[in-house]
Protein backbone atom coordinates (compact mmCIF):
# COMPACT_ATOMS: atom_id res chain seq x y z
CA UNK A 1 0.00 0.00 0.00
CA UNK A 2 1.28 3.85 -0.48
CA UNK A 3 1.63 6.20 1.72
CA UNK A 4 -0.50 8.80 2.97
CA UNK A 5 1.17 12.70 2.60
CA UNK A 6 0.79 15.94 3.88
CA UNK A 7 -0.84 17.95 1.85
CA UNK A 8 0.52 21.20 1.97
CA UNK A 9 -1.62 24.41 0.48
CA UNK A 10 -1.67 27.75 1.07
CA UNK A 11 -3.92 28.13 4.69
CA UNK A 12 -3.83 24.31 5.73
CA UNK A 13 -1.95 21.17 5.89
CA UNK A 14 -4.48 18.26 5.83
CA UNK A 15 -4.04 14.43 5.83
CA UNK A 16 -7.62 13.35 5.00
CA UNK A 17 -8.24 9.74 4.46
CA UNK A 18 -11.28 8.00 3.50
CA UNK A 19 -12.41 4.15 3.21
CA UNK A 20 -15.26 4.09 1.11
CA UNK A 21 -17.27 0.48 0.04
CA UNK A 22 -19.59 0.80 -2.92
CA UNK A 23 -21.22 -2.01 -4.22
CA UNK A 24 -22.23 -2.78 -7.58
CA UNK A 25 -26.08 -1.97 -8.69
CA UNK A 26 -28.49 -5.11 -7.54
CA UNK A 27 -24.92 -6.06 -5.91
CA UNK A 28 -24.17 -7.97 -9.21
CA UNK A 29 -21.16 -10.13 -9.31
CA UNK A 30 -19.45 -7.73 -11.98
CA UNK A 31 -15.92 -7.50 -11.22
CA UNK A 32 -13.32 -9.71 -13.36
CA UNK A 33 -9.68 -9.57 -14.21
CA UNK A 34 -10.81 -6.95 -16.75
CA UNK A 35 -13.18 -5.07 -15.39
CA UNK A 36 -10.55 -4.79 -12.36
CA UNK A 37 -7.55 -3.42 -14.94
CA UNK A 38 -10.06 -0.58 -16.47
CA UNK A 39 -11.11 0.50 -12.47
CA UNK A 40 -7.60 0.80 -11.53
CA UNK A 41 -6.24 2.40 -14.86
CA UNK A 42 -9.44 4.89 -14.33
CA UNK A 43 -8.88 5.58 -11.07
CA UNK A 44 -4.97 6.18 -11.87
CA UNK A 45 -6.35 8.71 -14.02
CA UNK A 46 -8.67 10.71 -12.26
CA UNK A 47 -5.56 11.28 -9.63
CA UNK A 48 -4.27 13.32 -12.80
CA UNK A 49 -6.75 15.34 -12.57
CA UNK A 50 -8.46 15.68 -9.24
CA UNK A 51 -6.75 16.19 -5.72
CA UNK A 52 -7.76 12.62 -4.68
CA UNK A 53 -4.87 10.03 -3.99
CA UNK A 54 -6.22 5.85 -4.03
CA UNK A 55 -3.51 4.33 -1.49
CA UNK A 56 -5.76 1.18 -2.10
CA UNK A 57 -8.49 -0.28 -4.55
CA UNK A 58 -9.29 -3.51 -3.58
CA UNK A 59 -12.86 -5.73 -5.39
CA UNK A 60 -14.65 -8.48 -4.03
CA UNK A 61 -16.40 -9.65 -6.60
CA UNK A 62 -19.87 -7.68 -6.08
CA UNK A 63 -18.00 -4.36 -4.18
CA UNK A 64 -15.01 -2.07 -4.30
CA UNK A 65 -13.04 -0.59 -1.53
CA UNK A 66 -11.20 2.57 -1.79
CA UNK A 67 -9.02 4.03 0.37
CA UNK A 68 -8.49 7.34 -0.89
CA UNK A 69 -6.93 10.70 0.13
CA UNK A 70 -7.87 13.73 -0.57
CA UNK A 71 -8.33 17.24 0.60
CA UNK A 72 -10.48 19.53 2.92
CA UNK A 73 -12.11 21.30 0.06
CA UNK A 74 -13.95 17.72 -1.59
CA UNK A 75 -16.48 16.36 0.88
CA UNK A 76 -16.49 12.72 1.06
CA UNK A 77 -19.33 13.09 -0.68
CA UNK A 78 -17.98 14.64 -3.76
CA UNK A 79 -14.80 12.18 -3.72
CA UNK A 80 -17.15 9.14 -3.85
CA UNK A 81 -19.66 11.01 -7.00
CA UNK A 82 -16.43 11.59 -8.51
CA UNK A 83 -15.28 8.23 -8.04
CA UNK A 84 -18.73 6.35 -9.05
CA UNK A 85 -19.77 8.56 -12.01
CA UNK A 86 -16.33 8.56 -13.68
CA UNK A 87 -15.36 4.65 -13.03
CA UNK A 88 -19.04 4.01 -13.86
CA UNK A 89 -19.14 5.62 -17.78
CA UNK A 90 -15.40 3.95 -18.42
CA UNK A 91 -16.38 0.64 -17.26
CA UNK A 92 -19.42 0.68 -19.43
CA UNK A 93 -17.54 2.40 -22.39
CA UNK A 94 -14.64 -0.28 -22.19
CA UNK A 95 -17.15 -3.82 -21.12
CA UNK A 96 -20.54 -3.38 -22.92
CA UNK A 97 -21.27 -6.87 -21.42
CA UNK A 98 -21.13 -5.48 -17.76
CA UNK A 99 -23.92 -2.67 -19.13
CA UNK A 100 -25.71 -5.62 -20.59
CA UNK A 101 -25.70 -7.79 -17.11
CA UNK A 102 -26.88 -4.66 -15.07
CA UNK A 103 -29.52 -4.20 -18.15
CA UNK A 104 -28.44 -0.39 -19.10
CA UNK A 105 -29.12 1.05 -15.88
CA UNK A 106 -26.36 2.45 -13.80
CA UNK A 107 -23.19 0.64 -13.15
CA UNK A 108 -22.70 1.89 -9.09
CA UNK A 109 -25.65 1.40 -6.52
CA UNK A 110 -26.84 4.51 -5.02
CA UNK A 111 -25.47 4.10 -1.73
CA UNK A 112 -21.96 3.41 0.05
CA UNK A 113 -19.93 3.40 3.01
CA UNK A 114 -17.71 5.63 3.82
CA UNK A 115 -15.51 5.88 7.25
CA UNK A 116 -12.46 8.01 8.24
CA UNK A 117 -9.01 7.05 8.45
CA UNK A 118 -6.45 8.34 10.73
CA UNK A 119 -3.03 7.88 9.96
CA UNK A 120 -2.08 7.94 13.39
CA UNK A 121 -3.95 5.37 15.00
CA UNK A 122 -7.64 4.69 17.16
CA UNK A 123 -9.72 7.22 18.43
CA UNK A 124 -8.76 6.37 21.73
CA UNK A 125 -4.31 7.32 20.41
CA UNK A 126 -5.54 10.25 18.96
CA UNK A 127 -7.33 11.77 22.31
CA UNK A 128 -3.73 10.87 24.02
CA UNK A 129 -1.77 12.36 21.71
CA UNK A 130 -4.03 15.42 21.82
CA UNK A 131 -3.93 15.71 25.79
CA UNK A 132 0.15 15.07 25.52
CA UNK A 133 0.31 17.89 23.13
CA UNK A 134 -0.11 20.88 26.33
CA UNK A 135 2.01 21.68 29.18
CA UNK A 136 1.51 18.26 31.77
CA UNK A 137 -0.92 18.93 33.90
CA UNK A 138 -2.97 21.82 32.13
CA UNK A 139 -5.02 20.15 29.97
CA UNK A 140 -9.01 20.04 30.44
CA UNK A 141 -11.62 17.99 28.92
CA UNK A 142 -14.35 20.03 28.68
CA UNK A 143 -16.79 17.38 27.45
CA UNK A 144 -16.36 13.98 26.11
CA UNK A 145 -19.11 12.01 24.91
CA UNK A 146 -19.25 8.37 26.16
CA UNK A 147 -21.28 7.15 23.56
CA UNK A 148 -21.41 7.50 19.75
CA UNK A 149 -24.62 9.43 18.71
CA UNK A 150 -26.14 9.06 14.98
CA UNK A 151 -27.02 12.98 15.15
């Protein structure tokens, strides 16, 4: 696997990681030696010309993971529309079969899964390293949730 980098620009220095799983539409079985080689070399591409980074692409058959980087001004949101709607129309373009087996209709299903990725470790390492960053002794939790809330 690459490396994750600092991303240097001209207010911010971000290292913004991203595992994202997207299945295929009707979680068809879609993925071959081929279809994998056009996915990667797309991908590969749209590095060229976005500021997204794919440390890994991995397929299982029916699903794709991604573990991209990228930067604070793309929402995981428009990394993964990126992603889908450019993979998506080269796949099709280069495997008319795979249109064929998903019957015309979109190549990506609508949703995904997308979780953050620190390149420093746990939730629990990052809160350390954050209280060890102070003078001992003078830092203060001022709240701390003890359970995760879904908004």
């Amino acid at each position: 696997m690459s490396k994750s980098e600092y991303v240097h620009k001209s207010h911010n220095v971000s290292v913004l990681l991203y595992h994202f799983v997207c299945p295929a539409k009707y979680r068809r079985v879609v993925f071959d030696v081929e279809v994998d080689i056009t996915l990667k070399e797309t991908c590969l591409e749209i590095t060229k010309r976005y500021e997204m980074h794919f440390l890994e692409i991995g397929t299982d058959k029916n699903h794709v993971h991604f573990l991209v980087q990228s930067v604070p001004t793309y929402s995981p949101t428009r990394v993964i529309t990126v992603i889908k709607s450019i993979t998506g129309r080269e796949i099709f373009k280069k495997h008319p079969e795979v249109k064929k087996q998903l019957w015309g209709g979109e190549f990506w299903s609508d949703g995904y899964f997308v979780n953050t990725v620190s390149k420093f470790g746990d939730e629990n390492s990052i809160a350390k390293y954050v209280r060890e960053q102070g003078i001992e002794d003078e830092y203060t939790v001022l709240h701390k949730s003890e359970q995760l809330a879904l908004f």
